[in-house]
N, C-alpha and C. Protein backbone atom coordinates (compact mmCIF):
# COMPACT_ATOMS: atom_id res chain seq x y z
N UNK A 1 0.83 -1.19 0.00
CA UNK A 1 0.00 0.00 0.00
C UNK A 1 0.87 1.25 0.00
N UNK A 2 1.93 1.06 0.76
CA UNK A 2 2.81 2.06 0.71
C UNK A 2 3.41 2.86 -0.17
N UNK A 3 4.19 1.83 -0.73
CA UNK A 3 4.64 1.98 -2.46
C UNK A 3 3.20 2.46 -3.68
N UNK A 4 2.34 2.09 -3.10
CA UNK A 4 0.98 2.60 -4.45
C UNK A 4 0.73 4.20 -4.02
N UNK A 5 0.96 4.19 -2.92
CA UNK A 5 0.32 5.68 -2.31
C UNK A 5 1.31 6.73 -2.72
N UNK A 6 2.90 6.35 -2.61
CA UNK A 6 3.88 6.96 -3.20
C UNK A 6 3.85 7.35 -4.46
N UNK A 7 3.78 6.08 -5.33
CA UNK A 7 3.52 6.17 -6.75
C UNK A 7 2.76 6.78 -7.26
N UNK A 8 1.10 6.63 -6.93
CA UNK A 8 0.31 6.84 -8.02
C UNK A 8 -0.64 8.36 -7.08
N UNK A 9 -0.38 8.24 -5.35
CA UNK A 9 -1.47 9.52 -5.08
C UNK A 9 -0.63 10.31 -4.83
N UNK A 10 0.37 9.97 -4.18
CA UNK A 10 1.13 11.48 -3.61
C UNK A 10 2.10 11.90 -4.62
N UNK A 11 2.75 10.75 -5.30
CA UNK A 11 4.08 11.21 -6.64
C UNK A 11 4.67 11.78 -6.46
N UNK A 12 5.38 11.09 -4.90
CA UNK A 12 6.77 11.39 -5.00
C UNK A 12 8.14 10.91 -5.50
N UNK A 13 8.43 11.72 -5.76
CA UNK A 13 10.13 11.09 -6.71
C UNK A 13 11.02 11.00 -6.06
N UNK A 14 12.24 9.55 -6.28
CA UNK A 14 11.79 9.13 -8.08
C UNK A 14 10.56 7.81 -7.94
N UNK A 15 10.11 7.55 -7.29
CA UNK A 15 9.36 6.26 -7.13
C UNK A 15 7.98 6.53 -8.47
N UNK A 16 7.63 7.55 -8.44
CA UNK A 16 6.19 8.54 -9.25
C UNK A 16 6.30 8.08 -11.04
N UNK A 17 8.44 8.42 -11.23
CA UNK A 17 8.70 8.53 -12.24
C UNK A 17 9.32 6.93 -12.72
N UNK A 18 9.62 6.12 -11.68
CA UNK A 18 10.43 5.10 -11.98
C UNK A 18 9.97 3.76 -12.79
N UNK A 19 10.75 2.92 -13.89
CA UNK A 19 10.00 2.19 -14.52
C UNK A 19 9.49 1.14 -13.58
N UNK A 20 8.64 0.25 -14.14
CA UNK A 20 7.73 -1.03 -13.87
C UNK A 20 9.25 -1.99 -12.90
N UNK A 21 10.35 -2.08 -13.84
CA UNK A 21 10.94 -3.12 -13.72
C UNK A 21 12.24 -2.59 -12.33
N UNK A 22 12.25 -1.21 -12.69
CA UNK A 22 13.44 -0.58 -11.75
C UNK A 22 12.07 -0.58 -10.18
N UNK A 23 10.96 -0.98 -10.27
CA UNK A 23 10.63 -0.62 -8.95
C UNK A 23 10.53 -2.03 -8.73
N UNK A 24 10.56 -3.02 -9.57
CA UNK A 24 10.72 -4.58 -9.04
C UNK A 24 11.76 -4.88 -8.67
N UNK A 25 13.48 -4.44 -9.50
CA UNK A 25 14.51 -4.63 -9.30
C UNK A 25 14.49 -3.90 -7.70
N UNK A 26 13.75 -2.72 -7.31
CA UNK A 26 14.37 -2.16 -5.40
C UNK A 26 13.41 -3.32 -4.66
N UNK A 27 12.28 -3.22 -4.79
CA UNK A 27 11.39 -4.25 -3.75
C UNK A 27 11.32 -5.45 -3.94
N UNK A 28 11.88 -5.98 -4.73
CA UNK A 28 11.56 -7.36 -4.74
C UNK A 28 12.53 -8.35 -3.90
N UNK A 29 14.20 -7.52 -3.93
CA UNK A 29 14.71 -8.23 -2.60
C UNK A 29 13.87 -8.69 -0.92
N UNK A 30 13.40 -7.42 -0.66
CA UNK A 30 12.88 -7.48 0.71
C UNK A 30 11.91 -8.68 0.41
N UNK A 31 10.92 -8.35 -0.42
CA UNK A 31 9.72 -9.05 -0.12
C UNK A 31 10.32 -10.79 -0.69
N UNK A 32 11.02 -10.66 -0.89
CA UNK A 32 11.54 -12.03 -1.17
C UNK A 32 11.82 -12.95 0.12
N UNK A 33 12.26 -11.62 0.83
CA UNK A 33 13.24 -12.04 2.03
C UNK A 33 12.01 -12.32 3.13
N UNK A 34 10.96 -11.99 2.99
CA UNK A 34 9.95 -11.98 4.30
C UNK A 34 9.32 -12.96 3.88
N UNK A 35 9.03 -13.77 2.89
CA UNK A 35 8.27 -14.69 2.00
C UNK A 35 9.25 -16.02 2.38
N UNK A 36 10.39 -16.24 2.23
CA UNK A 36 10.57 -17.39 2.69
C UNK A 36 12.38 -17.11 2.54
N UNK A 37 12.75 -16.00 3.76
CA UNK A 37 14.23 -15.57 4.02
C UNK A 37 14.18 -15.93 5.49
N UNK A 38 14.98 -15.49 6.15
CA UNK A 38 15.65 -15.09 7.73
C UNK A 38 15.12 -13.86 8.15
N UNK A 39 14.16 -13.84 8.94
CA UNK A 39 13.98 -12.55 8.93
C UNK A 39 14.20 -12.29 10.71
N UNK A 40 14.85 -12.85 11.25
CA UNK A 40 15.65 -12.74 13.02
C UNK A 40 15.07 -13.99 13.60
N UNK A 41 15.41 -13.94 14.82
CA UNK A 41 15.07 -14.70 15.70
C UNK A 41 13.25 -14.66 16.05
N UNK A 42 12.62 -15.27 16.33
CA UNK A 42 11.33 -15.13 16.90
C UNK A 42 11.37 -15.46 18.57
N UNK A 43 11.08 -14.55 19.14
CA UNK A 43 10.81 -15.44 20.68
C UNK A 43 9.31 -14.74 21.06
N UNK A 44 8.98 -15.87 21.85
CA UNK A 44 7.52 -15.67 22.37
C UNK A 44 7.80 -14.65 23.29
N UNK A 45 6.59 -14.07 23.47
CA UNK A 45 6.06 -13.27 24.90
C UNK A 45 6.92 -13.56 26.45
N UNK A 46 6.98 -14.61 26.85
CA UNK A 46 7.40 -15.12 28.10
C UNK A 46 8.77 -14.96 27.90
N UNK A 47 9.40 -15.22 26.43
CA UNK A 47 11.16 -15.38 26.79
C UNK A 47 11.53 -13.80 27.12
N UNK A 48 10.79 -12.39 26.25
CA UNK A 48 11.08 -11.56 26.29
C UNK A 48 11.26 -10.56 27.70
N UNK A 49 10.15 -11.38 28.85
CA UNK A 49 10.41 -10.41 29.67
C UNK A 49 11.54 -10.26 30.70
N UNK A 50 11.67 -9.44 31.35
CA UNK A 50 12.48 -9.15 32.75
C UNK A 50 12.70 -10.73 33.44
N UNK A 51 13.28 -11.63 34.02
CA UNK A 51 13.06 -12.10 35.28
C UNK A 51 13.20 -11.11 36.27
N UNK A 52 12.21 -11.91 37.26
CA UNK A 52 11.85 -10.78 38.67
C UNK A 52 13.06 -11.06 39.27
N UNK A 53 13.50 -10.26 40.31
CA UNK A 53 14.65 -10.23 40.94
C UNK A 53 14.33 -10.82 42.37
């Protein structure tokens, strides 16, 4: 949504002006990477907190 709102309502540059393929060649790493990359460690709720003292 981000990238469409850039592009096509607000048009800001260079994203407004940039081709089809140069805006696949910047985003398509990330979203590659969240789709089936490393994206950190996960820990639940319980590992994250404080132990009480």
């Amino acid at each position: 949504m981000g990238l469409a709102f850039m592009r096509y309502v607000w048009k800001i540059e260079p994203v407004a002006t940039m081709t089809e393929d140069d805006i696949v060649a910047a985003i398509a790493p990330t979203i590659q990477r969240y789709l089936n990359g490393d994206i950190g460690p996960v820990t639940s709720r319980r590992q994250r907190r404080r132990n009480p003292r």
